[in-house]
C-alpha atoms as a PDB file:
ATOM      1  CA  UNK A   1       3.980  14.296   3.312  1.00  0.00           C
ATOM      2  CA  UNK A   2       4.852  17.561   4.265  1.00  0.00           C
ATOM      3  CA  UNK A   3       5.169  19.138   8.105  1.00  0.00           C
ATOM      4  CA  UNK A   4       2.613  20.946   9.453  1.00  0.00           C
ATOM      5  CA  UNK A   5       1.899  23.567  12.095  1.00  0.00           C
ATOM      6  CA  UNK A   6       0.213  22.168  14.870  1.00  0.00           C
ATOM      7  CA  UNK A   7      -0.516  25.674  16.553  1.00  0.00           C
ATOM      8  CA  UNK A   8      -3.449  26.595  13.992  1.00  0.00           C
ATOM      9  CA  UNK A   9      -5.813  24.362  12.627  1.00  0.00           C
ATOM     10  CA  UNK A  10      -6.158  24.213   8.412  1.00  0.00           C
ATOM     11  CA  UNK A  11      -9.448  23.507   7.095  1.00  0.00           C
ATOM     12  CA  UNK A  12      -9.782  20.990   4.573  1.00  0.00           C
ATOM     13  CA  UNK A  13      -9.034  22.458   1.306  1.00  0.00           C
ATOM     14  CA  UNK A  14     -11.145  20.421  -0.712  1.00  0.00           C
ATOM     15  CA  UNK A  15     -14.466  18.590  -0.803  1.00  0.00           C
ATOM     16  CA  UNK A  16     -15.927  15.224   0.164  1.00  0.00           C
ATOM     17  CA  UNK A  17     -18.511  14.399  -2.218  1.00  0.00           C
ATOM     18  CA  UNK A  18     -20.276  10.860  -2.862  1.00  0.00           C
ATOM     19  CA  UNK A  19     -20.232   8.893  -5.562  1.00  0.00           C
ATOM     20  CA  UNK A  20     -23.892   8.797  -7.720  1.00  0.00           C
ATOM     21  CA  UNK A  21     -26.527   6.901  -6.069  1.00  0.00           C
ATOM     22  CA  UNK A  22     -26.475   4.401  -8.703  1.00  0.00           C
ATOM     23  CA  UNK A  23     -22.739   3.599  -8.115  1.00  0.00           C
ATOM     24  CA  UNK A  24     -22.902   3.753  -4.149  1.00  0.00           C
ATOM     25  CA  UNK A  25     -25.946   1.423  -4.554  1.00  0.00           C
ATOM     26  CA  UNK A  26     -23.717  -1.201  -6.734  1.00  0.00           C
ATOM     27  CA  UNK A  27     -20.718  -0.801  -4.356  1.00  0.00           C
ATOM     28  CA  UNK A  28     -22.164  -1.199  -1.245  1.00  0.00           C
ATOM     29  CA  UNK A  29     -23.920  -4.674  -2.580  1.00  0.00           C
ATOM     30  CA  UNK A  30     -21.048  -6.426  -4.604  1.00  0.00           C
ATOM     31  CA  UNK A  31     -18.281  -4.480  -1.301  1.00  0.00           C
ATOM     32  CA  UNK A  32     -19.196  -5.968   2.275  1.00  0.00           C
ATOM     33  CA  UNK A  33     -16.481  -3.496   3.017  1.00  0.00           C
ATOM     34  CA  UNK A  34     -18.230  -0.367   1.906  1.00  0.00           C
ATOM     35  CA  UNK A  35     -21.982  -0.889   3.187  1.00  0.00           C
ATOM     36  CA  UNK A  36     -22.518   3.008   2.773  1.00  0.00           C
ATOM     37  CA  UNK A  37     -19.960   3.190  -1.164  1.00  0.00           C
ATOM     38  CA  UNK A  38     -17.126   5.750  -1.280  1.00  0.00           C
ATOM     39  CA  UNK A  39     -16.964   9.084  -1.561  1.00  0.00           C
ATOM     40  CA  UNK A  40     -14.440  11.326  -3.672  1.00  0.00           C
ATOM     41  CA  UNK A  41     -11.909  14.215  -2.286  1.00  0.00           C
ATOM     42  CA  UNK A  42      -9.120  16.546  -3.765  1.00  0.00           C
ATOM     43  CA  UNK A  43      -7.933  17.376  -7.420  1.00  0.00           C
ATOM     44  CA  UNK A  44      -7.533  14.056  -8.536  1.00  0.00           C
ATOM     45  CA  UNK A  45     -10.705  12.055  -6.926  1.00  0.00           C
ATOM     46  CA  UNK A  46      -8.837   9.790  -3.813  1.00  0.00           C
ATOM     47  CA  UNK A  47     -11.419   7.293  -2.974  1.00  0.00           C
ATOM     48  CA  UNK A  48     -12.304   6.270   0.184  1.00  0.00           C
ATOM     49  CA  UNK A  49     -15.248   4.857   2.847  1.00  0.00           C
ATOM     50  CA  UNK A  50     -18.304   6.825   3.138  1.00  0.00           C
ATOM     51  CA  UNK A  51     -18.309   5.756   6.665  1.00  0.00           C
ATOM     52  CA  UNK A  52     -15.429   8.251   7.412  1.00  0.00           C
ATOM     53  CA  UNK A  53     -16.642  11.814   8.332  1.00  0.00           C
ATOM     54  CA  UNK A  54     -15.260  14.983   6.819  1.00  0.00           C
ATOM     55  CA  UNK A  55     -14.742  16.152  10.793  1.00  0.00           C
ATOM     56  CA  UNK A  56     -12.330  12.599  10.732  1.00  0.00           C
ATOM     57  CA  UNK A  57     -10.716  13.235   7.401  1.00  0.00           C
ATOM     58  CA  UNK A  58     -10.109  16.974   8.585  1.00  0.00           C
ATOM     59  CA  UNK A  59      -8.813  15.434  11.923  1.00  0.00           C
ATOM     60  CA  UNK A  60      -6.221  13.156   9.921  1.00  0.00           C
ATOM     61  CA  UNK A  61      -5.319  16.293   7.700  1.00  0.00           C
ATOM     62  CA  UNK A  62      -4.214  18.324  10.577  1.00  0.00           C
ATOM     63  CA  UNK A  63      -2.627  15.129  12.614  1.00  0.00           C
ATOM     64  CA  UNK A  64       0.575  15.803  14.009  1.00  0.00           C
ATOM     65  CA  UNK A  65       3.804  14.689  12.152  1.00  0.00           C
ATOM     66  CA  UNK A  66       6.833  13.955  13.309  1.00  0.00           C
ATOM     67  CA  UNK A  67      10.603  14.388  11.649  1.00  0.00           C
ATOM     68  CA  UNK A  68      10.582  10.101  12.399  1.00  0.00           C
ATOM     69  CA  UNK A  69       7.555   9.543  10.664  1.00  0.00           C
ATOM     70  CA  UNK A  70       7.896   6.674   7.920  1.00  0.00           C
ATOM     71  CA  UNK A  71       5.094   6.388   5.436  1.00  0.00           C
ATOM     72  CA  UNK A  72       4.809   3.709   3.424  1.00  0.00           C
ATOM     73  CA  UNK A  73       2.538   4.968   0.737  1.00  0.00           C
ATOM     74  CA  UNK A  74       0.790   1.935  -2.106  1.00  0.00           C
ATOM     75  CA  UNK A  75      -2.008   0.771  -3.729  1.00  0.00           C
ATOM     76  CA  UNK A  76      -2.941  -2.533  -2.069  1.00  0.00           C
ATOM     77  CA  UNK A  77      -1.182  -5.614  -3.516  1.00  0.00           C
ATOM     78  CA  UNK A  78       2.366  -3.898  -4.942  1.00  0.00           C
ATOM     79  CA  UNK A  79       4.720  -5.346  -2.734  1.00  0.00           C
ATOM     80  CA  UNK A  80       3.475  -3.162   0.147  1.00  0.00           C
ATOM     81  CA  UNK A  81       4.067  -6.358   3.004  1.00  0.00           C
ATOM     82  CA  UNK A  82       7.353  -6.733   2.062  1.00  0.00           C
ATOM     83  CA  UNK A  83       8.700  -3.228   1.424  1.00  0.00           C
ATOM     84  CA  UNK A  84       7.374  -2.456   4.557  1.00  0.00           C
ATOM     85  CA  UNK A  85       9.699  -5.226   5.979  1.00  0.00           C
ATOM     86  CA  UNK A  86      12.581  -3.916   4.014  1.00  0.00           C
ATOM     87  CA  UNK A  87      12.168  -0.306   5.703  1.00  0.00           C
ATOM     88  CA  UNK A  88      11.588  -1.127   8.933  1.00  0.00           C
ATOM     89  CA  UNK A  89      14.505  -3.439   9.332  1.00  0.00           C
ATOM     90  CA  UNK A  90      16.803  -0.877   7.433  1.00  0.00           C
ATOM     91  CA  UNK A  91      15.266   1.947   9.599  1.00  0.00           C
ATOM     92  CA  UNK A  92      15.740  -0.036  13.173  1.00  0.00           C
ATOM     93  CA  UNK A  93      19.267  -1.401  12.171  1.00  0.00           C
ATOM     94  CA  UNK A  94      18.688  -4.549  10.641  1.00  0.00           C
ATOM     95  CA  UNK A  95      16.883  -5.426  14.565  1.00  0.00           C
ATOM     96  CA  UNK A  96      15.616  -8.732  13.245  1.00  0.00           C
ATOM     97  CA  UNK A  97      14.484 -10.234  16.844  1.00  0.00           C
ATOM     98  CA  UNK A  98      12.197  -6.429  16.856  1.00  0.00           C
ATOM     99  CA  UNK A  99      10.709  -7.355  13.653  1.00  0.00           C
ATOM    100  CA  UNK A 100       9.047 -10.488  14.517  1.00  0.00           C
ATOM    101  CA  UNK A 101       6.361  -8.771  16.142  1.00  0.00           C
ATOM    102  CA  UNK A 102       3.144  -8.704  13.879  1.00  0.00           C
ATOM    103  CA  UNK A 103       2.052  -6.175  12.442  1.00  0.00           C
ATOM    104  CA  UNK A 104     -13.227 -10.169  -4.177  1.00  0.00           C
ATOM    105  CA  UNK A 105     -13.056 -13.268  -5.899  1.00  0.00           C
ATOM    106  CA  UNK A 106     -14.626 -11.942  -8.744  1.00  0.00           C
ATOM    107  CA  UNK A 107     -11.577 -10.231 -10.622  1.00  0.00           C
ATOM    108  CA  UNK A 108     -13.904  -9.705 -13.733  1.00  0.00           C
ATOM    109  CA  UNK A 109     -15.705  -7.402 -11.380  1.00  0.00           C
ATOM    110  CA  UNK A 110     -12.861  -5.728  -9.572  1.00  0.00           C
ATOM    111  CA  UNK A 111     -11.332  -5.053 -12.853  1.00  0.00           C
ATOM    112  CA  UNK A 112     -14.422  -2.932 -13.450  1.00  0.00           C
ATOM    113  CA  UNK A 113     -14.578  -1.201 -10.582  1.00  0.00           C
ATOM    114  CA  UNK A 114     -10.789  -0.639 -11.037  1.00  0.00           C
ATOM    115  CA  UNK A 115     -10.873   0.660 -14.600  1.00  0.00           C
ATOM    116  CA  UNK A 116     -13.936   2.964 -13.636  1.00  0.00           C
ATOM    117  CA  UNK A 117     -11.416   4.384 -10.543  1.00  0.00           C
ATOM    118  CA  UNK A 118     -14.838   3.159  -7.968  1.00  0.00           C
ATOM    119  CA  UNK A 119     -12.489   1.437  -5.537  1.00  0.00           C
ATOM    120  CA  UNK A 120     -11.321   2.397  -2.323  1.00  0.00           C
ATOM    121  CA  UNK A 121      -7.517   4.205  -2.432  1.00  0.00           C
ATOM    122  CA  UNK A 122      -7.985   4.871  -5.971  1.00  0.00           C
ATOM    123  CA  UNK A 123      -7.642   6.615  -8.937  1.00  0.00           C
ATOM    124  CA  UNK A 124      -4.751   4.069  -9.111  1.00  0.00           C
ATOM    125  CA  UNK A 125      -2.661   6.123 -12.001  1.00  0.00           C
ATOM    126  CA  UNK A 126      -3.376   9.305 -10.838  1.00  0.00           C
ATOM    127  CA  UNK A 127      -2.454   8.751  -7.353  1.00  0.00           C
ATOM    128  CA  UNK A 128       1.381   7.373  -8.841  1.00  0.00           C
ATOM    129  CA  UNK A 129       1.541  10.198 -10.752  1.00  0.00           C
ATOM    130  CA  UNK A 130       1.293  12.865  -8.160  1.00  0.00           C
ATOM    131  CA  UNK A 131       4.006  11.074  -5.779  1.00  0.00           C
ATOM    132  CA  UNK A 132       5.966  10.777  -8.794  1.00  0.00           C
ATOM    133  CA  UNK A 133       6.321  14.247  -9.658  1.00  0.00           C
ATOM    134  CA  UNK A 134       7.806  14.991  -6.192  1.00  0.00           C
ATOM    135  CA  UNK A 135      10.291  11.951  -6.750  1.00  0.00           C
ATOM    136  CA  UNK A 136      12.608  14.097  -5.898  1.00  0.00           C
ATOM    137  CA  UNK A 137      11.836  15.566  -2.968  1.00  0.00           C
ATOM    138  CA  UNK A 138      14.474  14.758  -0.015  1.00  0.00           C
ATOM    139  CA  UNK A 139      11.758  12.963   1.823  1.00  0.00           C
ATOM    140  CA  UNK A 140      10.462  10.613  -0.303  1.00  0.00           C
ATOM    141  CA  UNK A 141      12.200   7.468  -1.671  1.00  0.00           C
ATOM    142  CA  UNK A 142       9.971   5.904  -4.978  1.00  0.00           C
ATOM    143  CA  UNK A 143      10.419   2.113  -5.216  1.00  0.00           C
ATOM    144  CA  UNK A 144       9.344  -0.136  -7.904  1.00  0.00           C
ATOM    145  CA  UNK A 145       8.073  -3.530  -7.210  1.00  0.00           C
ATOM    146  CA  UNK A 146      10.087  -4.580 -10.398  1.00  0.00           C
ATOM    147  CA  UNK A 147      13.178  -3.169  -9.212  1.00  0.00           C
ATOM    148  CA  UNK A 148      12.945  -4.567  -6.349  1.00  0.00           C
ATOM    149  CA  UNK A 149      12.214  -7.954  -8.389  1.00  0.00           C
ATOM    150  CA  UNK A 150      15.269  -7.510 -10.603  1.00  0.00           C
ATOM    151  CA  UNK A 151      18.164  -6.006  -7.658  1.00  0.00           C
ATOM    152  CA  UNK A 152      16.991  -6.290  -4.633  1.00  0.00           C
ATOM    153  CA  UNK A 153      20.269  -5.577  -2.613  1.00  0.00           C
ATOM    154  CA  UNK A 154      20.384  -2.502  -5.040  1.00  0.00           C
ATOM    155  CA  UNK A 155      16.708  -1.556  -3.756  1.00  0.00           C
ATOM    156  CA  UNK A 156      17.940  -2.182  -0.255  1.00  0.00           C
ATOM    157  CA  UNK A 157      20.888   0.126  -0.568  1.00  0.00           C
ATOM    158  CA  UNK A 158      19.113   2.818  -2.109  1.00  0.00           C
ATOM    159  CA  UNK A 159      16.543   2.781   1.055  1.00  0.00           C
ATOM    160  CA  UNK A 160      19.113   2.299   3.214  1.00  0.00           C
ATOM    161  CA  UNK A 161      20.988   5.615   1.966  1.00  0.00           C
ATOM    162  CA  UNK A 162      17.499   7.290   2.022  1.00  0.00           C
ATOM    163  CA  UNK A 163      17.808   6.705   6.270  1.00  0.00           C
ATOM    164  CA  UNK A 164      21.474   7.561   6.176  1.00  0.00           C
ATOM    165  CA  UNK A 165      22.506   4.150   6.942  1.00  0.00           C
ATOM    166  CA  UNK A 166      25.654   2.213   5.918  1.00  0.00           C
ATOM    167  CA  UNK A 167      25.607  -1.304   5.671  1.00  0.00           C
ATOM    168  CA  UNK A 168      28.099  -3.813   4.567  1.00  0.00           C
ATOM    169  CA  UNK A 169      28.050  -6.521   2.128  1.00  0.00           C
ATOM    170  CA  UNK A 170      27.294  -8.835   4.504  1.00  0.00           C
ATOM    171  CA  UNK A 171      24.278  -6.926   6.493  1.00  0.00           C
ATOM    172  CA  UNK A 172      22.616  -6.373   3.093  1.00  0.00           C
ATOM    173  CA  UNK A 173      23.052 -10.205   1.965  1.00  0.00           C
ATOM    174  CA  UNK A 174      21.674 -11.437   5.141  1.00  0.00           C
ATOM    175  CA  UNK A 175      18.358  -8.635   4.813  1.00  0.00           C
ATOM    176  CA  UNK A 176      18.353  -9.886   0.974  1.00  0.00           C
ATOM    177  CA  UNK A 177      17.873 -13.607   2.097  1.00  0.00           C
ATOM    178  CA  UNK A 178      15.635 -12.488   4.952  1.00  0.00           C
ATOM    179  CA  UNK A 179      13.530 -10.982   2.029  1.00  0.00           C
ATOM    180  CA  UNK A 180      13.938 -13.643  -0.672  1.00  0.00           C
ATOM    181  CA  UNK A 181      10.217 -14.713  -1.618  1.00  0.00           C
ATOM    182  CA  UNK A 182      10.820 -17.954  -0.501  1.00  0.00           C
ATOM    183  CA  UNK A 183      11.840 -16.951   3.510  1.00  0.00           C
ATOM    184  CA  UNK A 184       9.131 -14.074   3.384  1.00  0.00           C
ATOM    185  CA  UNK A 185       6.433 -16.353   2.357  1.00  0.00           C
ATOM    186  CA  UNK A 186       7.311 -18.736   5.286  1.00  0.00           C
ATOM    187  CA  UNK A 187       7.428 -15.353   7.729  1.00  0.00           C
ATOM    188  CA  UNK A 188       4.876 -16.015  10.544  1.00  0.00           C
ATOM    189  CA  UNK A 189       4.880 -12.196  11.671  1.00  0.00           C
ATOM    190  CA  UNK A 190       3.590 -11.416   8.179  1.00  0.00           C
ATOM    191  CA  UNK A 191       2.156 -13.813   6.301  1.00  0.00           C
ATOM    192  CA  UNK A 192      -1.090 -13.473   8.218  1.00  0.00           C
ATOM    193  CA  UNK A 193      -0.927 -17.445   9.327  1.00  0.00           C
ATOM    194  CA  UNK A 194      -2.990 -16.086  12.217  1.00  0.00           C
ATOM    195  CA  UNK A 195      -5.734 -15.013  10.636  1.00  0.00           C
ATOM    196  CA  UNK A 196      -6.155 -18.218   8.428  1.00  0.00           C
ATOM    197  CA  UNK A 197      -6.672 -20.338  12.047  1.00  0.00           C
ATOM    198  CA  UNK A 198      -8.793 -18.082  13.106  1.00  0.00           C
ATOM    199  CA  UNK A 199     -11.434 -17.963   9.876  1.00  0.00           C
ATOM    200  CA  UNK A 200     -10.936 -14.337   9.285  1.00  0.00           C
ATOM    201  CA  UNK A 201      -9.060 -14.941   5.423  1.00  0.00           C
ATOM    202  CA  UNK A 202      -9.363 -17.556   2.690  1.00  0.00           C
ATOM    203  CA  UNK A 203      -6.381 -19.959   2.286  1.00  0.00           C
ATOM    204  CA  UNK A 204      -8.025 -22.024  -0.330  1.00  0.00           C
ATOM    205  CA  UNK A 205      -7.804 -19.089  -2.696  1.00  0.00           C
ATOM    206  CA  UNK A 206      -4.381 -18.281  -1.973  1.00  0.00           C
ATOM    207  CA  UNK A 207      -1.680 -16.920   0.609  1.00  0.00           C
ATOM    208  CA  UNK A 208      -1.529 -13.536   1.626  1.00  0.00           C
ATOM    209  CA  UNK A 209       2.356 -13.096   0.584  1.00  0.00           C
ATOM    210  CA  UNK A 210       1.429 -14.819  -3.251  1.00  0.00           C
ATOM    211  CA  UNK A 211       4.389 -15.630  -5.861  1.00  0.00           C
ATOM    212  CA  UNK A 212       6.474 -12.846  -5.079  1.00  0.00           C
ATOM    213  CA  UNK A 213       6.736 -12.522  -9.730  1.00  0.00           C
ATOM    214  CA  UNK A 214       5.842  -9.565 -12.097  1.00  0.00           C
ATOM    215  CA  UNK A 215       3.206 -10.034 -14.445  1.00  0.00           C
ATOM    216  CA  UNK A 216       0.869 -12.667 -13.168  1.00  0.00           C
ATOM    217  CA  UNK A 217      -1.788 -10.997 -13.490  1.00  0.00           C
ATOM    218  CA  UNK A 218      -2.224 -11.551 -16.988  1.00  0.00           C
ATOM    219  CA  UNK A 219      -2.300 -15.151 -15.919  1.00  0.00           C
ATOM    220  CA  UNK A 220      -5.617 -14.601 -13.830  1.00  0.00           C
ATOM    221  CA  UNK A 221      -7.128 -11.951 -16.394  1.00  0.00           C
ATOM    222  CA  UNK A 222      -9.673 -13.185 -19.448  1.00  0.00           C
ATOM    223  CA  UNK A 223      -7.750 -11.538 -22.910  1.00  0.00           C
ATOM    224  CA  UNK A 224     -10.796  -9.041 -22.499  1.00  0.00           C
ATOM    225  CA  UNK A 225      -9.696  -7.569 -18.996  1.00  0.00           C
ATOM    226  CA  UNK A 226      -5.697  -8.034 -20.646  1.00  0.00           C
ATOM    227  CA  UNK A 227      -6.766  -5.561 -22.894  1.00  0.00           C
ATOM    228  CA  UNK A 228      -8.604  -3.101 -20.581  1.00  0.00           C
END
């Protein structure tokens, strides 16, 4: 993300167009989510609710940033609960009492949907690819789930000197066992506990915060969709 200007307005420099009837018609059935499908904006085709106007998009594209601003920026399900906890710990001084305030069962046919870039947030690859060519930008810190996996003090470090922070050893063991899978998992303030009691997820089909491991997904996938 880049500052903008607040004193003149900037038109949105690229179209919102819908998906094909024939898609929007299959997305809004098998996507309670998306009762009116998706439409498509910008070079690459971001995906998002055909609910949203192009006056609202155009309102987010000139909204206000700030040199504070933190964006946490992932496709859903790649670690994005507990990187978030990770930066905003490391970017409020390890305040651990601060933190503790909260914040499609068919995979055969999300893998379609997913393959055919006709989900919301998506063209999955393309959207990594753009952030990864500006890598090196001074305001943007890429993480890897994997990484994060394999080192995480070294992940926490390397965030930590993104804020200008210095921790010790000890500061970055005790954020590494506050993070550990295990702890996280058991994390009222975000494993959404909440909304199990009150009916609004589906604990029978897993928890939110799931094995914390890298690859499992080719132990939910049919050989076919391993392939895709």
């Amino acid at each position: 993300m880049f500052q903008m200007s607040s004193a003149k307005r900037i038109p949105l420099p690229f179209k919102i167009i819908p998906l094909e009837d024939e898609v929007q018609q299959k997305i809004a059935k098998d996507f309670a989510g998306y009762p009116n499908g998706l439409v498509s904006c910008n070079h690459w085709g971001f995906k998002f609710s055909a609910t949203v106007t192009e006056q609202e998009v155009e309102d987010m594209y000139n909204h206000p940033l700030d040199p504070r601003d933190v964006w946490v920026v992932t496709p859903p399900k790649c670690g994005t609960t507990w990187t978030q906890e990770m930066v905003w710990l490391i970017a409020n001084d390890l305040d651990y009492e601060g933190a503790k305030t909260p914040f499609i069962p068919d995979r055969h046919l999300f893998t379609e949907y997913f393959m055919k870039d006709e989900l919301g947030e998506a063209p999955f690859i393309e959207h990594m690819i753009e952030a990864w060519n500006l890598r090196h930008h001074p305001n943007l810190c890429f993480l890897f789930y994997e990484d994060m996996k394999k080192d995480l003090r070294a992940q926490i470090r390397k965030v930590a000197k993104f804020f200008g922070k210095d921790f010790s050893e000890e500061q970055v063991d005790k954020l590494a066992e506050h993070l550990h899978i295990d702890n996280f998992k058991k994390n009222p303030f975000v494993n959404f506990e909440s909304l199990n009691k009150l009916g609004l997820t589906y604990p029978d089909r897993g928890s939110f915060v799931r094995k914390g491991k890298t690859g499992d997904w080719k132990n939910h996938f049919t050989p076919e969709m391993n392939e895709k």
